[in-house]
PDB file of N, CA and C in Angstrom:
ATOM      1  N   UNK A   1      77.400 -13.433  38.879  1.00  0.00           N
ATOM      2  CA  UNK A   1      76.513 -13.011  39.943  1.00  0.00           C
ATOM      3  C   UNK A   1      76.262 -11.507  39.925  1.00  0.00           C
ATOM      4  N   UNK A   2      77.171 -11.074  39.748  1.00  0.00           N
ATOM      5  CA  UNK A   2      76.914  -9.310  39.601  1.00  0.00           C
ATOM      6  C   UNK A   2      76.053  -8.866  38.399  1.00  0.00           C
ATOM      7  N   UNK A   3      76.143  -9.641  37.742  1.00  0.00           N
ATOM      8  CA  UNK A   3      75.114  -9.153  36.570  1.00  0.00           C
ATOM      9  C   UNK A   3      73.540  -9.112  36.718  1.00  0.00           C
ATOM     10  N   UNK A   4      73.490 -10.596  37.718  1.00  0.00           N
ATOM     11  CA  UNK A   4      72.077 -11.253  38.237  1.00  0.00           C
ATOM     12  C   UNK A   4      71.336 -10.485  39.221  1.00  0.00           C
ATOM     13  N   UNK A   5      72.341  -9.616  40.199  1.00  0.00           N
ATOM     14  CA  UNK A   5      72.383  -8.455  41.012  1.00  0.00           C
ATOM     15  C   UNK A   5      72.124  -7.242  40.260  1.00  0.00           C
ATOM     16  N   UNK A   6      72.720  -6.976  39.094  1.00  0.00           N
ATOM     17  CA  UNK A   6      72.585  -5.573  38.903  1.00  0.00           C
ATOM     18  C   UNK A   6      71.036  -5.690  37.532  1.00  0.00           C
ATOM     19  N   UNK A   7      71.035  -6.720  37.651  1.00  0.00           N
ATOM     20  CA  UNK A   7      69.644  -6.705  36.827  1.00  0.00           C
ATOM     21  C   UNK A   7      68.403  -6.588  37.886  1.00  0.00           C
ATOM     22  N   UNK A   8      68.293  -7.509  38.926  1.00  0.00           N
ATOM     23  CA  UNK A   8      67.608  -7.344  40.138  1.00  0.00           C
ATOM     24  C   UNK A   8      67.489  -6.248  40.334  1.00  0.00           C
ATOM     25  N   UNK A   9      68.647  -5.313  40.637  1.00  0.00           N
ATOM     26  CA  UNK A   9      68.390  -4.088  41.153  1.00  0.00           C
ATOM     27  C   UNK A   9      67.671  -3.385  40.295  1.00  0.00           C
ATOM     28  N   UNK A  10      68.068  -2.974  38.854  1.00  0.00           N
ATOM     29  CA  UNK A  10      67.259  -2.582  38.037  1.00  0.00           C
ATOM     30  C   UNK A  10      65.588  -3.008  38.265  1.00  0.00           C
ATOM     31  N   UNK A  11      65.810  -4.104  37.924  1.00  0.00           N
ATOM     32  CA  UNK A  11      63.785  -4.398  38.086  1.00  0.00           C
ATOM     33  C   UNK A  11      63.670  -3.749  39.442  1.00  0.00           C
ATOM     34  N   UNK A  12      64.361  -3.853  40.572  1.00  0.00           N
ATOM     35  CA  UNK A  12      63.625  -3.080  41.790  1.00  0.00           C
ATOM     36  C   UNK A  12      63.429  -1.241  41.488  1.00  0.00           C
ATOM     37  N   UNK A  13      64.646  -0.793  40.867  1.00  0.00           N
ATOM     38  CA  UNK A  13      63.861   0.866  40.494  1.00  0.00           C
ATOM     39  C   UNK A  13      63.097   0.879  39.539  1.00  0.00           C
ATOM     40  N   UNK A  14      62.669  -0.223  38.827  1.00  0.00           N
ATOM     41  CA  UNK A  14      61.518   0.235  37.874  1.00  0.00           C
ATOM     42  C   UNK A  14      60.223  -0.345  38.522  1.00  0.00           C
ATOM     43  N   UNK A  15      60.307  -1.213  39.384  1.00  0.00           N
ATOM     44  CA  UNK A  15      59.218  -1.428  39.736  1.00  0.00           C
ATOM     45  C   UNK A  15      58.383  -0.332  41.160  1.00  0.00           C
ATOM     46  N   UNK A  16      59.575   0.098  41.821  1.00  0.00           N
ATOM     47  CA  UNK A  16      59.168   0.782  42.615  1.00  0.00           C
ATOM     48  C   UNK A  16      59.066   2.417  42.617  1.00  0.00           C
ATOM     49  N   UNK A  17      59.207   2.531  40.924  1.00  0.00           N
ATOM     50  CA  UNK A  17      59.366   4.236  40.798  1.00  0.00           C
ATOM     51  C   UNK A  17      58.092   4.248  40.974  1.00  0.00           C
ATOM     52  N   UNK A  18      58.278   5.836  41.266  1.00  0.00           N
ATOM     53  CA  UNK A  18      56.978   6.689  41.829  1.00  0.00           C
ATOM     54  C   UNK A  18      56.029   6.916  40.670  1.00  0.00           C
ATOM     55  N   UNK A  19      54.718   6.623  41.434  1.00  0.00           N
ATOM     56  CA  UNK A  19      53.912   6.972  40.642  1.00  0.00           C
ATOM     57  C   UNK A  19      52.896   8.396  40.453  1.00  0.00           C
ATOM     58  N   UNK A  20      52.496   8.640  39.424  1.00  0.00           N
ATOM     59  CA  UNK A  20      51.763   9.899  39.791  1.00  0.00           C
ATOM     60  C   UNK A  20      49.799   9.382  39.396  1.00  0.00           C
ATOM     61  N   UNK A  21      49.550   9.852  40.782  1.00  0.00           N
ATOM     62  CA  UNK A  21      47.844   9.534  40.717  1.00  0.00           C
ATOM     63  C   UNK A  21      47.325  10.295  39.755  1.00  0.00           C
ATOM     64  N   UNK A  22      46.202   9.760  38.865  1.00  0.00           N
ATOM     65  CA  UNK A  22      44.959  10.167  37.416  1.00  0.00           C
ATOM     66  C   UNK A  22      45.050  11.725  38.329  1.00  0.00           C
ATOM     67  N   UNK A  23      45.066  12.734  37.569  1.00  0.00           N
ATOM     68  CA  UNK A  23      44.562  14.386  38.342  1.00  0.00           C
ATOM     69  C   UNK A  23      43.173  14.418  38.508  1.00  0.00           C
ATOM     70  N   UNK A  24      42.571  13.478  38.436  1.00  0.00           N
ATOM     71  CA  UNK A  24      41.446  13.167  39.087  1.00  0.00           C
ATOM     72  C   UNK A  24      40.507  12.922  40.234  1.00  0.00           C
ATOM     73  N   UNK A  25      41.552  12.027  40.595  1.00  0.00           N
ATOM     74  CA  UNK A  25      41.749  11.259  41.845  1.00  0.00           C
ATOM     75  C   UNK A  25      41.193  11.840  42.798  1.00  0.00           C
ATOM     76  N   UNK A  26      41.896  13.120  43.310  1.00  0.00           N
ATOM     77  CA  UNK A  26      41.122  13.638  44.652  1.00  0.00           C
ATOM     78  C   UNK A  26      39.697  13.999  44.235  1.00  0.00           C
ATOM     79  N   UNK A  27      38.832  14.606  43.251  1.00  0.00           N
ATOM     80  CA  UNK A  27      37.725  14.661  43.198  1.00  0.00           C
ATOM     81  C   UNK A  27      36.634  13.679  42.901  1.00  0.00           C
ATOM     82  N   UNK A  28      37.490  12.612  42.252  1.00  0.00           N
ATOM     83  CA  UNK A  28      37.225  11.063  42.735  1.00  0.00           C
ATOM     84  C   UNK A  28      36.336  10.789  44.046  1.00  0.00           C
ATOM     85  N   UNK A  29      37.508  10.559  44.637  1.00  0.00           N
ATOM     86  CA  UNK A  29      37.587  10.164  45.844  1.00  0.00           C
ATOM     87  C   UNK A  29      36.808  10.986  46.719  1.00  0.00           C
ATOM     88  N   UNK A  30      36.986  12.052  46.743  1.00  0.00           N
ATOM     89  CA  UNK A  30      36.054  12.851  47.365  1.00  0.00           C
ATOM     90  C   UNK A  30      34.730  12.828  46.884  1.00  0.00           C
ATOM     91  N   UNK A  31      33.796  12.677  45.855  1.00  0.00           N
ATOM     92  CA  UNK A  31      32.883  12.824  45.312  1.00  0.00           C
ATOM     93  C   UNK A  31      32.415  11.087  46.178  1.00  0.00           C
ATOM     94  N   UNK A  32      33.460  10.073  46.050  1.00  0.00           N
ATOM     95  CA  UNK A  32      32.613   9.013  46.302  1.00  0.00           C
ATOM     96  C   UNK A  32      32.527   8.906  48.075  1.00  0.00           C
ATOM     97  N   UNK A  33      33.810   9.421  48.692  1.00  0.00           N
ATOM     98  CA  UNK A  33      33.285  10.128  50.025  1.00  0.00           C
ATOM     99  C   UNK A  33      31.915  10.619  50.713  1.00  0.00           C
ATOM    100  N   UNK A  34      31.812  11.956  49.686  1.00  0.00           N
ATOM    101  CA  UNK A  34      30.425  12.680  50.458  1.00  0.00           C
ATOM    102  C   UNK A  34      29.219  11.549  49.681  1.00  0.00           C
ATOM    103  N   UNK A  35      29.230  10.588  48.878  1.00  0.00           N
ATOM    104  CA  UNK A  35      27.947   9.508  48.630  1.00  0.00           C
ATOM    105  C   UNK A  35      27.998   8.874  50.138  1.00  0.00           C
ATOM    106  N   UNK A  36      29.263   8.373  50.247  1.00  0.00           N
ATOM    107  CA  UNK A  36      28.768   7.138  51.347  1.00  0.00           C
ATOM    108  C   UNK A  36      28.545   8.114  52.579  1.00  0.00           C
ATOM    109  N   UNK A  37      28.628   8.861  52.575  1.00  0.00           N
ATOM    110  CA  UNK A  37      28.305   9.729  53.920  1.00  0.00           C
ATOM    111  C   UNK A  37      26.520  10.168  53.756  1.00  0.00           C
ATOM    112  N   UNK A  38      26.427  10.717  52.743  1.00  0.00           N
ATOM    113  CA  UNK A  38      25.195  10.821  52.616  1.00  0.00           C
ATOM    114  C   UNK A  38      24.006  10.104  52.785  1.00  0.00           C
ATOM    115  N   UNK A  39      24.801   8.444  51.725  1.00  0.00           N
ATOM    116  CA  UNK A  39      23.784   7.835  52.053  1.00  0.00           C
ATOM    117  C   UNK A  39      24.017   6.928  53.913  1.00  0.00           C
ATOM    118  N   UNK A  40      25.318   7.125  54.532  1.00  0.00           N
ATOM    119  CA  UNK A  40      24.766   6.451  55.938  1.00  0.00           C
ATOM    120  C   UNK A  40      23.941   7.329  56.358  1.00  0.00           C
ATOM    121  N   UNK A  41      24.108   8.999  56.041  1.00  0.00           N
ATOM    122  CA  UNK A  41      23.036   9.564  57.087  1.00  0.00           C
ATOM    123  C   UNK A  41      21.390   9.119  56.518  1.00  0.00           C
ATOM    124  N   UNK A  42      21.328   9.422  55.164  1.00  0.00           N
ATOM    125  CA  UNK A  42      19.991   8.741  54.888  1.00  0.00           C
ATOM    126  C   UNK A  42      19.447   7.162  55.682  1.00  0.00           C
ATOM    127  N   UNK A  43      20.398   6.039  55.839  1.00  0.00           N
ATOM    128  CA  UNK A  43      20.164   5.201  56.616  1.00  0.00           C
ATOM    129  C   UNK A  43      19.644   5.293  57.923  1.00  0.00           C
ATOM    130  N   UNK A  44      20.427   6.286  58.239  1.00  0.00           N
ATOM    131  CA  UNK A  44      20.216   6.605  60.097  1.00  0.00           C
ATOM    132  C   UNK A  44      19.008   7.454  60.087  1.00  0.00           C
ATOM    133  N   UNK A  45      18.485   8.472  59.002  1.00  0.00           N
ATOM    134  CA  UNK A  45      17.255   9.157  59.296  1.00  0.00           C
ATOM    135  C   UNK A  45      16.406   7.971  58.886  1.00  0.00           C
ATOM    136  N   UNK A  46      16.142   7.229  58.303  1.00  0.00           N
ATOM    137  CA  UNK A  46      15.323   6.443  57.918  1.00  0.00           C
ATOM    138  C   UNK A  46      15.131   5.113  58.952  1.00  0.00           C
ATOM    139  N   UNK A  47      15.691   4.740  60.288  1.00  0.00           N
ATOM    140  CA  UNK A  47      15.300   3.967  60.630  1.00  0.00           C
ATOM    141  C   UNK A  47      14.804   4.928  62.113  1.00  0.00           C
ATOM    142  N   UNK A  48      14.314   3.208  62.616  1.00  0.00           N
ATOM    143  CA  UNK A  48      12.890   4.134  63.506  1.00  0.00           C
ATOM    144  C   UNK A  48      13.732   3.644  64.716  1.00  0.00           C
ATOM    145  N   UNK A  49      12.997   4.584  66.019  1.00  0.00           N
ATOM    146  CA  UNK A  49      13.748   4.260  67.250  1.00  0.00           C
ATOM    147  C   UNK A  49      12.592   3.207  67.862  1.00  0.00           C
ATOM    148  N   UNK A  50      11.973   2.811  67.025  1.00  0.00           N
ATOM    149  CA  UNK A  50      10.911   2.057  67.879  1.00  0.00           C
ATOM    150  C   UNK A  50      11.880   0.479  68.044  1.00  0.00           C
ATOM    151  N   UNK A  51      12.548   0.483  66.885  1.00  0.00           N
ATOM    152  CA  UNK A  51      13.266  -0.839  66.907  1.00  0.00           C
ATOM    153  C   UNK A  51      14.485  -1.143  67.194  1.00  0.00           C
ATOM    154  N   UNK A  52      15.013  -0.103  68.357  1.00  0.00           N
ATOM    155  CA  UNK A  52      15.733   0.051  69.594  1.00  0.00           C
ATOM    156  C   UNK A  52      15.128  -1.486  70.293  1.00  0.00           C
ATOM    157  N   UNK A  53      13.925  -1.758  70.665  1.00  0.00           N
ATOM    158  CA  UNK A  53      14.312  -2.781  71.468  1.00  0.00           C
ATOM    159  C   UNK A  53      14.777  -4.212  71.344  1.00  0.00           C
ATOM    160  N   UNK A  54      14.743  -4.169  69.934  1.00  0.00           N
ATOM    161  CA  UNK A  54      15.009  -6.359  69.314  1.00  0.00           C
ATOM    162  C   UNK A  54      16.466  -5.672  69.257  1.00  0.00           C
ATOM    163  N   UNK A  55      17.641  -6.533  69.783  1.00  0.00           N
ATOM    164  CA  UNK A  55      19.394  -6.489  69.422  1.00  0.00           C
ATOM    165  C   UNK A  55      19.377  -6.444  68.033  1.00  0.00           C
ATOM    166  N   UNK A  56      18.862  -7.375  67.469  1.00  0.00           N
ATOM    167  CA  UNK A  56      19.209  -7.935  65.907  1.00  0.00           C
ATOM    168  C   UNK A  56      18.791  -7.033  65.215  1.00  0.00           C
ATOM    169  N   UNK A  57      18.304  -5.672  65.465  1.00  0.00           N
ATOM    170  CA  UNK A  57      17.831  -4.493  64.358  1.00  0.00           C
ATOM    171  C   UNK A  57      19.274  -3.264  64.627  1.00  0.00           C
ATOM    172  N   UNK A  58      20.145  -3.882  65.551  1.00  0.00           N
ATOM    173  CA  UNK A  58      20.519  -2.339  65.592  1.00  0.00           C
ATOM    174  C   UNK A  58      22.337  -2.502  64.845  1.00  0.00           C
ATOM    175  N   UNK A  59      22.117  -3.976  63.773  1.00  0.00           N
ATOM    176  CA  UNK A  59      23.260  -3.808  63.344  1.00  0.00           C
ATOM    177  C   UNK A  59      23.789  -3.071  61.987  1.00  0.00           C
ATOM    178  N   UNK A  60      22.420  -2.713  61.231  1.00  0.00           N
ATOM    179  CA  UNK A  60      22.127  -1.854  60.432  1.00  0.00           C
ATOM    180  C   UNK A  60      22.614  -0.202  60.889  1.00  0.00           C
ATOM    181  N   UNK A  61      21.973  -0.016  61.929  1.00  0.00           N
ATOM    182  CA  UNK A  61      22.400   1.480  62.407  1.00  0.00           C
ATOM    183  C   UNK A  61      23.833   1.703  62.888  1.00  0.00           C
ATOM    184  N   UNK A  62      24.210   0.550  63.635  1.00  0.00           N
ATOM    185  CA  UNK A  62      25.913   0.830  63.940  1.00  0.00           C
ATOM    186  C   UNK A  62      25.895   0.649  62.911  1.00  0.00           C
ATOM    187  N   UNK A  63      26.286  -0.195  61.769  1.00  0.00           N
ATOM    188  CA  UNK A  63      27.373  -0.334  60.898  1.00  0.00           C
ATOM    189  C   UNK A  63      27.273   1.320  59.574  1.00  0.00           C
ATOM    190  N   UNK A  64      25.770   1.815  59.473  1.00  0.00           N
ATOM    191  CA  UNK A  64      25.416   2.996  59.070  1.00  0.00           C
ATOM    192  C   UNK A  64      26.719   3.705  59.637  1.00  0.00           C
ATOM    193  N   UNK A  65      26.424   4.238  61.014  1.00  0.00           N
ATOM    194  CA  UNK A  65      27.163   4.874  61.880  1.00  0.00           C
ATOM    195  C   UNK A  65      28.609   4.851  61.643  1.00  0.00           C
ATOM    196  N   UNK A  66      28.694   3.867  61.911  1.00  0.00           N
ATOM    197  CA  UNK A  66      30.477   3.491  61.021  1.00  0.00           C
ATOM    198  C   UNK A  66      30.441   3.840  60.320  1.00  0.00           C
ATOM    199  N   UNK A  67      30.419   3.982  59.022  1.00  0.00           N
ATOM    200  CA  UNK A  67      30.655   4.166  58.227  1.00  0.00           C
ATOM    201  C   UNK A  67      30.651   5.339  57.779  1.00  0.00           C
ATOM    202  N   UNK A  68      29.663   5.763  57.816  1.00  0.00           N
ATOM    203  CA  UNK A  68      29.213   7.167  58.316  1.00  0.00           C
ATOM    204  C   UNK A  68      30.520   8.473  58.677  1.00  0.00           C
ATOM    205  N   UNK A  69      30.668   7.772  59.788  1.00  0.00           N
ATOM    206  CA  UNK A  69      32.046   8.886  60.509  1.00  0.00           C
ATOM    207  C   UNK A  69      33.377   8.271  60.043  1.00  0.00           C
ATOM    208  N   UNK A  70      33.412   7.460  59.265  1.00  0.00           N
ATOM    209  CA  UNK A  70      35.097   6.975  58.856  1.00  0.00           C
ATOM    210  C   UNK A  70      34.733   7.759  57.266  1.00  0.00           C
ATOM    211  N   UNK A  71      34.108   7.588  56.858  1.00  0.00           N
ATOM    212  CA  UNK A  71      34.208   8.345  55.287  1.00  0.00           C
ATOM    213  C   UNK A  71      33.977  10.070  55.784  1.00  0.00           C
ATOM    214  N   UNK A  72      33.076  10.457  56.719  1.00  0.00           N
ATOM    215  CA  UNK A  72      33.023  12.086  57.053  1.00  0.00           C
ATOM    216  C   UNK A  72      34.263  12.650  57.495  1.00  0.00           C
ATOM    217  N   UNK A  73      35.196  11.460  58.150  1.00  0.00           N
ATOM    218  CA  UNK A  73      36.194  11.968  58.955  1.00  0.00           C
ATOM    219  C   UNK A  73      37.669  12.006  57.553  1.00  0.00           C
ATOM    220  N   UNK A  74      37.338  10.784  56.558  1.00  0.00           N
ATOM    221  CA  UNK A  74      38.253  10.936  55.673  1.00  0.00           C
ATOM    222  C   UNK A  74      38.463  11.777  54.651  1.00  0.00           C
ATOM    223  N   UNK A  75      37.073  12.567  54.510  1.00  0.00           N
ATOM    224  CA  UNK A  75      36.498  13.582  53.810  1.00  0.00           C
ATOM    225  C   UNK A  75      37.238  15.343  54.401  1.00  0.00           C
ATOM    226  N   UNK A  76      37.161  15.111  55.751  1.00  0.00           N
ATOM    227  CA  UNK A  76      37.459  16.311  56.506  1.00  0.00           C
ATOM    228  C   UNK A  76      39.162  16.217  56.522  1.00  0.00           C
ATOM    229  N   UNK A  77      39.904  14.999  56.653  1.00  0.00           N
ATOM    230  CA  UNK A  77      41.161  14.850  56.123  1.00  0.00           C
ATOM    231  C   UNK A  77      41.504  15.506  55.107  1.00  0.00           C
ATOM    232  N   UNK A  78      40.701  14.890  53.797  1.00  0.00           N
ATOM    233  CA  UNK A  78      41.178  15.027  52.469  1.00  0.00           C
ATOM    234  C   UNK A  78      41.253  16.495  51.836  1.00  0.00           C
ATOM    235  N   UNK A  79      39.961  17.240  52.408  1.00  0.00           N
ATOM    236  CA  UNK A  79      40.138  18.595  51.926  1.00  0.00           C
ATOM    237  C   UNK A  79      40.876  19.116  52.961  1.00  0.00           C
ATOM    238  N   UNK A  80      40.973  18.806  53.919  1.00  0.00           N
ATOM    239  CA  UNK A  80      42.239  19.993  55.050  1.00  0.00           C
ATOM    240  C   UNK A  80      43.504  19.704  54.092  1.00  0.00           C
ATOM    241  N   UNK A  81      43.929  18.515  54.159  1.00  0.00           N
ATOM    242  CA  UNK A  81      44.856  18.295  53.682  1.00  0.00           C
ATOM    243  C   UNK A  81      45.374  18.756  52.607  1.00  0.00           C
ATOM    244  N   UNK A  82      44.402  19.038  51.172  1.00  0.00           N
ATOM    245  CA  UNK A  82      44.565  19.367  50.098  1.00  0.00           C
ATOM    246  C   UNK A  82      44.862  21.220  50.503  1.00  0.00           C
ATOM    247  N   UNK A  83      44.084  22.046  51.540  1.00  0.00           N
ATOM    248  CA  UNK A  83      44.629  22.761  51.219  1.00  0.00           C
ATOM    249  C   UNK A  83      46.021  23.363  52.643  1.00  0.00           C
ATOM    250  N   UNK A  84      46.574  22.683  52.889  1.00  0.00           N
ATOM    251  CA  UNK A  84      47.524  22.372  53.853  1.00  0.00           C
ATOM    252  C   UNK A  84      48.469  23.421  53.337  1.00  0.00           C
ATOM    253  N   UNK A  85      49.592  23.314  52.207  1.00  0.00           N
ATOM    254  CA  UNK A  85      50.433  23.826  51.350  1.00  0.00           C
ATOM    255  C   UNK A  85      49.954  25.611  51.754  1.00  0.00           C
ATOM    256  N   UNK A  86      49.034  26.145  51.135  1.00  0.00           N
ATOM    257  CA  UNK A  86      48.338  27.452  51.115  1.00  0.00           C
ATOM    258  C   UNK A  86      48.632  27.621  52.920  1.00  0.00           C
ATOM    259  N   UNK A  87      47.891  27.053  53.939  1.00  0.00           N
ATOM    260  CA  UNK A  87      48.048  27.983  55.359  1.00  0.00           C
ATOM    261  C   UNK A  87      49.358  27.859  55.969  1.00  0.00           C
ATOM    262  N   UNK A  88      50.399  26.918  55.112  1.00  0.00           N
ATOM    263  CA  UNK A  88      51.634  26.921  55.575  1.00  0.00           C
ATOM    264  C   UNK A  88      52.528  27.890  55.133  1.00  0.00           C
ATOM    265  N   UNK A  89      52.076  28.626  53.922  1.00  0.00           N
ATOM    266  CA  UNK A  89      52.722  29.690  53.529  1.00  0.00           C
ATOM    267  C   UNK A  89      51.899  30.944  54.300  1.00  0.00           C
ATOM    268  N   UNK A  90      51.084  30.400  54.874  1.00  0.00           N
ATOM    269  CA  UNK A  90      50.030  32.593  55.279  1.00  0.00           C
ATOM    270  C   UNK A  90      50.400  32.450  56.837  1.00  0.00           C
ATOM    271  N   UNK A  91      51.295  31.473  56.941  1.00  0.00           N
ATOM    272  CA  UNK A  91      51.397  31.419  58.732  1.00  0.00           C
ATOM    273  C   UNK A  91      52.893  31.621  58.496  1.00  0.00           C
ATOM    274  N   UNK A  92      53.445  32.160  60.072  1.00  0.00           N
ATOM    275  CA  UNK A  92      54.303  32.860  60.218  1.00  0.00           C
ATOM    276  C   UNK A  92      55.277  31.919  61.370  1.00  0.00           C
ATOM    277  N   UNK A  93      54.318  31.258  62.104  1.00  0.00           N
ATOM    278  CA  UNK A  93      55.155  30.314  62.638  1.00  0.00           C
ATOM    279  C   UNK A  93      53.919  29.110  63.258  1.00  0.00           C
ATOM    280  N   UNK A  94      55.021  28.026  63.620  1.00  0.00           N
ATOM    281  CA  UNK A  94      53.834  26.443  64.063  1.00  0.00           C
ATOM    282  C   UNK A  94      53.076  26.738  64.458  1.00  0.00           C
ATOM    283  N   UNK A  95      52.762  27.180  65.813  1.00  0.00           N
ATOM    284  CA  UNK A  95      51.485  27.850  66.270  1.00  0.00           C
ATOM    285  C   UNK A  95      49.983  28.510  65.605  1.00  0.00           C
ATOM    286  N   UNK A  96      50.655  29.325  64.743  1.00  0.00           N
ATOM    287  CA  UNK A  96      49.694  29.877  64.186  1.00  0.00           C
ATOM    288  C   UNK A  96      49.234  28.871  62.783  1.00  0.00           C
ATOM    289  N   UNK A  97      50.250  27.868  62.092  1.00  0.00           N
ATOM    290  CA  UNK A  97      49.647  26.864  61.483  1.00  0.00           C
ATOM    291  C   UNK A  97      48.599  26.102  61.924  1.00  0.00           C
ATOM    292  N   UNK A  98      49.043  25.657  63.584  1.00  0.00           N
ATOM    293  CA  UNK A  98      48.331  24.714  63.979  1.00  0.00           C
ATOM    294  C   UNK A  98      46.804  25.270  64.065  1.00  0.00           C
ATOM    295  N   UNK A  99      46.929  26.644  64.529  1.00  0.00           N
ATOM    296  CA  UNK A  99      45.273  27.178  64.561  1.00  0.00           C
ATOM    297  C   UNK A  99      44.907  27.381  63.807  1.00  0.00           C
ATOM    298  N   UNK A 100      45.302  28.112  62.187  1.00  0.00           N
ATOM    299  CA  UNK A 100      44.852  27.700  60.655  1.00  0.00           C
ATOM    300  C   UNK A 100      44.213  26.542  60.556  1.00  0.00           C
ATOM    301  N   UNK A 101      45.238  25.312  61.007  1.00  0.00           N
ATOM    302  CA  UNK A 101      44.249  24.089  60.684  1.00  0.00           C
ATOM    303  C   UNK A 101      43.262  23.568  61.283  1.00  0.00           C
ATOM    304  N   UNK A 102      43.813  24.279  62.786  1.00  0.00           N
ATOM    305  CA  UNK A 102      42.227  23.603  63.462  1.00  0.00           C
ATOM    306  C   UNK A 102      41.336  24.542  62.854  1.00  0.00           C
ATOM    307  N   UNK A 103      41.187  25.332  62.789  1.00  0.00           N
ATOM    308  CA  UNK A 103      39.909  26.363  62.293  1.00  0.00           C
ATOM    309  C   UNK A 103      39.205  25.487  60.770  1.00  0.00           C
ATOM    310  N   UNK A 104      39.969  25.218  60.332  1.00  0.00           N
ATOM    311  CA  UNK A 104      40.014  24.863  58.893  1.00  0.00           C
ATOM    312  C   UNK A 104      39.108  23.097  58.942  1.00  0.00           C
ATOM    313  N   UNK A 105      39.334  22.437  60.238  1.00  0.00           N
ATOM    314  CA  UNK A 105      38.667  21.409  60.328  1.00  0.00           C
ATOM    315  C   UNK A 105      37.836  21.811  60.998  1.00  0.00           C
ATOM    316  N   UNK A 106      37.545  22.003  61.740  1.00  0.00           N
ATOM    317  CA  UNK A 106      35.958  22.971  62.115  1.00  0.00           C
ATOM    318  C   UNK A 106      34.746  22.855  61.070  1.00  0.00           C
ATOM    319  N   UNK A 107      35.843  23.885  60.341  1.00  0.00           N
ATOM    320  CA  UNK A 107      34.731  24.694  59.156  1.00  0.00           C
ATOM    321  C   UNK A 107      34.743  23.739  57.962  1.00  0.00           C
ATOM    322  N   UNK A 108      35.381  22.564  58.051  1.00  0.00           N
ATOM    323  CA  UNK A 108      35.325  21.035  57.280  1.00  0.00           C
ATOM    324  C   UNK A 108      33.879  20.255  57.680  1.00  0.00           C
ATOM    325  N   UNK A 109      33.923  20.090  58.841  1.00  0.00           N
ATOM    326  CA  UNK A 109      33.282  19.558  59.691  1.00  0.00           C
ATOM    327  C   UNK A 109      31.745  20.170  59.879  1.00  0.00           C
ATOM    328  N   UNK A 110      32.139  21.318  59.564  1.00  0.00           N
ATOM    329  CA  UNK A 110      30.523  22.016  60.091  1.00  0.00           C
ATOM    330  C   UNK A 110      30.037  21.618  58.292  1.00  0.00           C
ATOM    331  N   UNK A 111      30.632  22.179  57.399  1.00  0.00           N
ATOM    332  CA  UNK A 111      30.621  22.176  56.262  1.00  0.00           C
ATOM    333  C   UNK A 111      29.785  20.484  55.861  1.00  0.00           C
ATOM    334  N   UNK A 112      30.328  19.301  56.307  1.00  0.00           N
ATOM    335  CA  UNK A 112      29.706  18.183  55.792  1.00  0.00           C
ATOM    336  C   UNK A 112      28.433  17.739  56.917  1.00  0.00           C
ATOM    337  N   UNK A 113      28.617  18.109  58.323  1.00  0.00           N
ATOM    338  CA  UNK A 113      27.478  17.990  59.019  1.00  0.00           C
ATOM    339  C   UNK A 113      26.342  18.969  59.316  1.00  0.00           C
ATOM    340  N   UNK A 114      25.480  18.971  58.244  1.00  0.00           N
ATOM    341  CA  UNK A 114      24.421  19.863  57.875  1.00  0.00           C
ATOM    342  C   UNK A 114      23.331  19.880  59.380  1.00  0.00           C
ATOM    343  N   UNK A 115      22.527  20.937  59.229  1.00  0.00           N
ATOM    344  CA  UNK A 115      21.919  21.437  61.308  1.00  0.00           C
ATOM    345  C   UNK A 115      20.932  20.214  60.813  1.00  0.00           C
ATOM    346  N   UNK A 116      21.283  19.352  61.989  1.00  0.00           N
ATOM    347  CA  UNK A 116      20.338  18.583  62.536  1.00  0.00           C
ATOM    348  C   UNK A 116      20.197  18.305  63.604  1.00  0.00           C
TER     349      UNK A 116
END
C-alpha cells in the first residue's frame, strides 16, 4: 500500500506543478480584450434609438453592453495589475499605494473610454 500511496502522491506533484504562462499571454489577452470592447462599442454606436420601442430589439444592445464593460473592466484590471509591482515599490506606505492605484485606474479607464 505505501508504494500505491507514494506513487499517487508523486503523480499528484507532477500533475499539479506550476505552470508558467506562453510570455505572451498578457498581450494576448489584452489585444483580444480591447477587440471585444471595441467591437461592443461599434455595436452600441451602430444601433438606432428608434428601436427602443419593440422589447425584442433591445437584446442585442444589452448583451453589446455586457460585454462591453466585463472585457473594459478586465482590461482596466489587467494593465493595473501588470503594473502593480512598480507603485508598490515608489510608495512609502498602504495609503499612498492605494492612491497610486486608484489614480492608475482612472487613467486606465479614461485611457480605454475614448470622449463620447
Amino acid at each position: 500500500m505505501t508504494d500505491a500511496a507514494a506513487n499517487f502522491e508523486g503523480l499528484l506533484r507532477e500533475a499539479l506543478a506550476p505552470v508558467e504562462p506562453p510570455e505572451d499571454l498578457v498581450l494576448r489577452l489584452e489585444s483580444a480584450l480591447t477587440s471585444i470592447t471595441e467591437m461592443a462599442v461599434d455595436e452600441l454606436e451602430a444601433w438606432e434609438l428608434s428601436a427602443m420601442r419593440d422589447p425584442r430589439n433591445w437584446v442585442r444592445p444589452a448583451a453589446a453592453a455586457l460585454v462591453g464593460v466585463s472585457a473594459g473592466t478586465a482590461l482596466v484590471v489587467l494593465r493595473v495589475r501588470s503594473r502593480h509591482r512598480a507603485r508598490k515599490q515608489q510608495s512609502s506606505n498602504l495609503l499612498e499605494l492605494a492612491e497610486r492605484t486608484f489614480q492608475d485606474i482612472a487613467e486606465e479607464a479614461r485611457r480605454i473610454l475614448p470622449d463620447r
